[in-house]
Protein backbone atom coordinates (compact mmCIF):
# COMPACT_ATOMS: atom_id res chain seq x y z
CA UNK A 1 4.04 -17.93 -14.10
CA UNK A 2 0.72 -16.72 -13.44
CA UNK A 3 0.92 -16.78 -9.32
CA UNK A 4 4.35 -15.61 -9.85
CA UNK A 5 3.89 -11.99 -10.70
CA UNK A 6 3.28 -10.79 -7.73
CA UNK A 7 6.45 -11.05 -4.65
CA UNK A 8 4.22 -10.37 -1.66
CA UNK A 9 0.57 -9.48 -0.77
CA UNK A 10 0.00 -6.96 1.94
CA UNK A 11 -3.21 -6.09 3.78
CA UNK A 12 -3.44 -2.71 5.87
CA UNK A 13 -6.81 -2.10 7.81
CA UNK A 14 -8.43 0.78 9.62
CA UNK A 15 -9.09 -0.93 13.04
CA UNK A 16 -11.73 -0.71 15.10
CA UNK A 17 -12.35 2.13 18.40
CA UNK A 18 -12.06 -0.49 20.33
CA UNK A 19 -9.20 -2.91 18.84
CA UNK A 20 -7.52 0.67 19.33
CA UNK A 21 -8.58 1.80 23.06
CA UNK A 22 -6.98 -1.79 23.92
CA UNK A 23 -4.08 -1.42 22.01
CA UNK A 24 -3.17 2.21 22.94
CA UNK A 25 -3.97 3.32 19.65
CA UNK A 26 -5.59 7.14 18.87
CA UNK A 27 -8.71 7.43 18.20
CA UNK A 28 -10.73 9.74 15.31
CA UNK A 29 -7.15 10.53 13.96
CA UNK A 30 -7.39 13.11 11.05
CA UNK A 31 -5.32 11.19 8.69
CA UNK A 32 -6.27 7.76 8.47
CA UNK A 33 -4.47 5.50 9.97
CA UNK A 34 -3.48 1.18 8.31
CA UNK A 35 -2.22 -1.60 10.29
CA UNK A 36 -0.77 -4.45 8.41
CA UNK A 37 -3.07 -7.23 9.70
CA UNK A 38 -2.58 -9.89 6.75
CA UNK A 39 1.09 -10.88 4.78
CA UNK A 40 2.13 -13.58 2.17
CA UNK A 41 5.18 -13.81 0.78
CA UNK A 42 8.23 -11.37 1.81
CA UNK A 43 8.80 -7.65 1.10
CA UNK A 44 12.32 -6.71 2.55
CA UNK A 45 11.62 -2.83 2.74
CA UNK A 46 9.59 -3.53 5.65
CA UNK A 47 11.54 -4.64 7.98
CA UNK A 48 12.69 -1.03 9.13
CA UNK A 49 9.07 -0.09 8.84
CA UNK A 50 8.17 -1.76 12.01
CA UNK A 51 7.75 0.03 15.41
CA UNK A 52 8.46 -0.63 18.86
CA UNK A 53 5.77 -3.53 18.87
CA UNK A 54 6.46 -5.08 16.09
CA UNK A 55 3.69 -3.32 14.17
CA UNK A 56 3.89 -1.85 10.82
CA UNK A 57 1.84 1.49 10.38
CA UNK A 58 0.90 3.46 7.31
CA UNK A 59 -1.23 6.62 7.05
CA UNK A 60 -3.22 7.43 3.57
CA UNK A 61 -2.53 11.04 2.72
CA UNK A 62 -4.48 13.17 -0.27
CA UNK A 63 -2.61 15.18 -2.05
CA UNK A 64 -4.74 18.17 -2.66
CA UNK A 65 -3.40 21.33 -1.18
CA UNK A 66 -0.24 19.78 0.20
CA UNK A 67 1.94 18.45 -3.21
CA UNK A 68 1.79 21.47 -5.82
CA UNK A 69 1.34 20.16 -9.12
CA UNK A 70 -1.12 20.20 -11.51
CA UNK A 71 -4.35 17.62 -10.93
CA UNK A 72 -3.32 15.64 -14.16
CA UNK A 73 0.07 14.69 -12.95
CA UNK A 74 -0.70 14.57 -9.30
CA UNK A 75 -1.50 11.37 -7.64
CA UNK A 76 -5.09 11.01 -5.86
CA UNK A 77 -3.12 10.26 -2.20
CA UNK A 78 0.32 8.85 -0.67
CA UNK A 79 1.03 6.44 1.47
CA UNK A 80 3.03 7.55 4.29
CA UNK A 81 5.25 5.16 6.86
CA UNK A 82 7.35 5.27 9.88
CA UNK A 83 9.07 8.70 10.73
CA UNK A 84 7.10 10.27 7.47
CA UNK A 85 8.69 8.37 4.68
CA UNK A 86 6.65 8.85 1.72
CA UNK A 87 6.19 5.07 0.45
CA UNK A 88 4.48 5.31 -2.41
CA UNK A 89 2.00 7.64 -4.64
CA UNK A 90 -1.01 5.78 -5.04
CA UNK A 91 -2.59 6.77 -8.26
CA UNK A 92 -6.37 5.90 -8.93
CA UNK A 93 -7.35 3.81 -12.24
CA UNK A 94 -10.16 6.15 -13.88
CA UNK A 95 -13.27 3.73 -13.48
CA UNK A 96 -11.51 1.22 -11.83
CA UNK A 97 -14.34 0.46 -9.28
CA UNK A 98 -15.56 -2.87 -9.97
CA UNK A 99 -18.76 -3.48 -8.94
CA UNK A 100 -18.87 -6.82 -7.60
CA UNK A 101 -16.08 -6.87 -4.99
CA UNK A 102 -16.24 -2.71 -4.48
CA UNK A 103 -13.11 -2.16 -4.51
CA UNK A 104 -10.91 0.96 -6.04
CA UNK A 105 -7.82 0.09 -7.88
CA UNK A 106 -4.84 1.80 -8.19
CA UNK A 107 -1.29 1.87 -8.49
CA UNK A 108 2.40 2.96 -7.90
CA UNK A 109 5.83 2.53 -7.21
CA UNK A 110 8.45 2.98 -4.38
CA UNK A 111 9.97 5.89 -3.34
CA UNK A 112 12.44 6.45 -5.33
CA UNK A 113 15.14 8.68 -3.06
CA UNK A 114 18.13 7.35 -1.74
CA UNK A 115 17.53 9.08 1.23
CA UNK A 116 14.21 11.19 3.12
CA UNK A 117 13.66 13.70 5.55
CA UNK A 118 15.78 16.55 6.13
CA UNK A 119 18.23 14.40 8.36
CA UNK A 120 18.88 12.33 5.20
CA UNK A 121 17.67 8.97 6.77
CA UNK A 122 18.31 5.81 4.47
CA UNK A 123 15.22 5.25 2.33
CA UNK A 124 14.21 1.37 3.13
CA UNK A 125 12.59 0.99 -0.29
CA UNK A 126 15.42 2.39 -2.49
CA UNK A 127 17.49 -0.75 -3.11
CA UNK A 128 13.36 -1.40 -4.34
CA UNK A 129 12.73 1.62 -6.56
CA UNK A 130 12.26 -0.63 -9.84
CA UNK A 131 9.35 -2.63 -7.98
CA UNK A 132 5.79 -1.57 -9.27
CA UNK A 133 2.71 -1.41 -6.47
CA UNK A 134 -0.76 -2.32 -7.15
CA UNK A 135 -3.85 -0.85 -4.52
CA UNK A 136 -7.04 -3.08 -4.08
CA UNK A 137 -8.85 -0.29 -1.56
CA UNK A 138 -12.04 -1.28 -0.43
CA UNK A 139 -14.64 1.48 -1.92
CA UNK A 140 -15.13 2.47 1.65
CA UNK A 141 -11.78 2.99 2.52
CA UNK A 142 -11.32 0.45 5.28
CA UNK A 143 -8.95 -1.64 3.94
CA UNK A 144 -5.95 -0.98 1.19
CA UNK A 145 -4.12 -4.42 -0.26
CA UNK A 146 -1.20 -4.37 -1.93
CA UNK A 147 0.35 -6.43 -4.44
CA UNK A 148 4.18 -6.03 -4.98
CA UNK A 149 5.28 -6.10 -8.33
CA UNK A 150 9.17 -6.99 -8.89
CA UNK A 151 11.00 -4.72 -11.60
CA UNK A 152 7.43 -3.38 -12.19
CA UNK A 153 8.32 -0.12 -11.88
CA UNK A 154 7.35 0.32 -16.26
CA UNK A 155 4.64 -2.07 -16.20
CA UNK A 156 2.45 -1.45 -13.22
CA UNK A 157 -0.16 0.77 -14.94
CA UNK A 158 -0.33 -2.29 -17.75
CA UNK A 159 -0.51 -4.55 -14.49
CA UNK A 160 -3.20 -2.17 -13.11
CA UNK A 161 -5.04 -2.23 -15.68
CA UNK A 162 -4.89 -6.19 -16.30
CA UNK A 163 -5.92 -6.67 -12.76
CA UNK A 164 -8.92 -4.61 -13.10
CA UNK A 165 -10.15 -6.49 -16.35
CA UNK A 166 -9.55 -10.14 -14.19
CA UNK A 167 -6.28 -11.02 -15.48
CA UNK A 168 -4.52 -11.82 -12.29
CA UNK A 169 -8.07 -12.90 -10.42
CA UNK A 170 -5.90 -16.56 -9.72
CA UNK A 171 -3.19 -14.83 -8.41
CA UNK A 172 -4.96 -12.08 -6.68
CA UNK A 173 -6.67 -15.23 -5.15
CA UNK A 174 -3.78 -17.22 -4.02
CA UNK A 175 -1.90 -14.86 -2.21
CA UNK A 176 -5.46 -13.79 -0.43
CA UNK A 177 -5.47 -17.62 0.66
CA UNK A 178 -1.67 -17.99 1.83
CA UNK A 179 -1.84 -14.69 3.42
CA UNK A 180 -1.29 -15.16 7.34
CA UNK A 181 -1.50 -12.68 9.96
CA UNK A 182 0.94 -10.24 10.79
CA UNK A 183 0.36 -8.91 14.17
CA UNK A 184 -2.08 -10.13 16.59
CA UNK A 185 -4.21 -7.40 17.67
């Protein structure tokens, strides 16, 4: 049960000036850019995610001066996909650094819209919505992973929380070793 929690492991990297120079890619973009470089299992809302090249693409947003809420209830960023569909808030666990792998923890869920933008496109991750997300973000920001959580859309601050304290470490593990590349780059 334990290595079943989680439906898919994703891992989105910043890559390097020069993986990007050969690969057409902007350089010193203001908003951060993450390639999906690493995928086990299957996460069906991504399909329509990819671009021209078969590449999937997500950009890690803060919040701060651009959602207006109040800091308590706002999430720390968002993670933003093809044609600016929000994907998911990504909420930070308050001391959820742990030391020994330096990584930031966090946590979220899909969008929940049927449809985004102003032309009303089809939100991939709707028939999703009940799925739960869990960020492993490298404490210098160079790499987010992702667990998928299915129907964890009530639990995933619980799962969060138990991933931070070690619970899922064999899990976490196992889909890190299974994980095969996405794109070659």
């Amino acid at each position: 049960m334990m290595g079943q929690i989680f439906a898919a492991y994703l891992k989105f990297a910043q890559l390097t000036d020069e993986v990007k120079k050969n690969h057409c890619i902007k350089v010193d973009a203001k908003v951060p850019r993450y390639d999906l470089i690493e995928m086990a299992g299957y996460y069906k809302p991504l399909e329509s995610m990819k671009n021209q090249k078969g590449q999937i693409v997500t950009w890690l947003n803060e919040t701060r001066g651009i959602i207006d809420s109040p800091d308590s209830r706002r999430a720390d960023r968002y993670l933003q996909g093809k044609n600016s569909l929000n994907i998911s808030s990504v909420f930070l666990l308050d001391n959820s650094v742990n030391t020994s792998d330096s990584y930031i923890i966090g946590y979220g869920t899909p969008n929940r819209a049927e449809t985004y933008s102003k032309d009303k496109k089809p939100n991939p991750f709707y028939e999703s919505r009940n799925d739960g997300f869990i960020f492993l973000i490298k404490s210098d920001w160079s790499t987010i992973e992702i667990l998928v959580v299915p129907d964890g859309c009530n639990t995933i601050l619980g799962n969060a929380k138990a991933l931070a304290d070690g619970v899922y470490n064999e899990a976490l593990n196992t889909m890190r070793a299974t994980a095969k590349q996405f794109y070659n780059y």
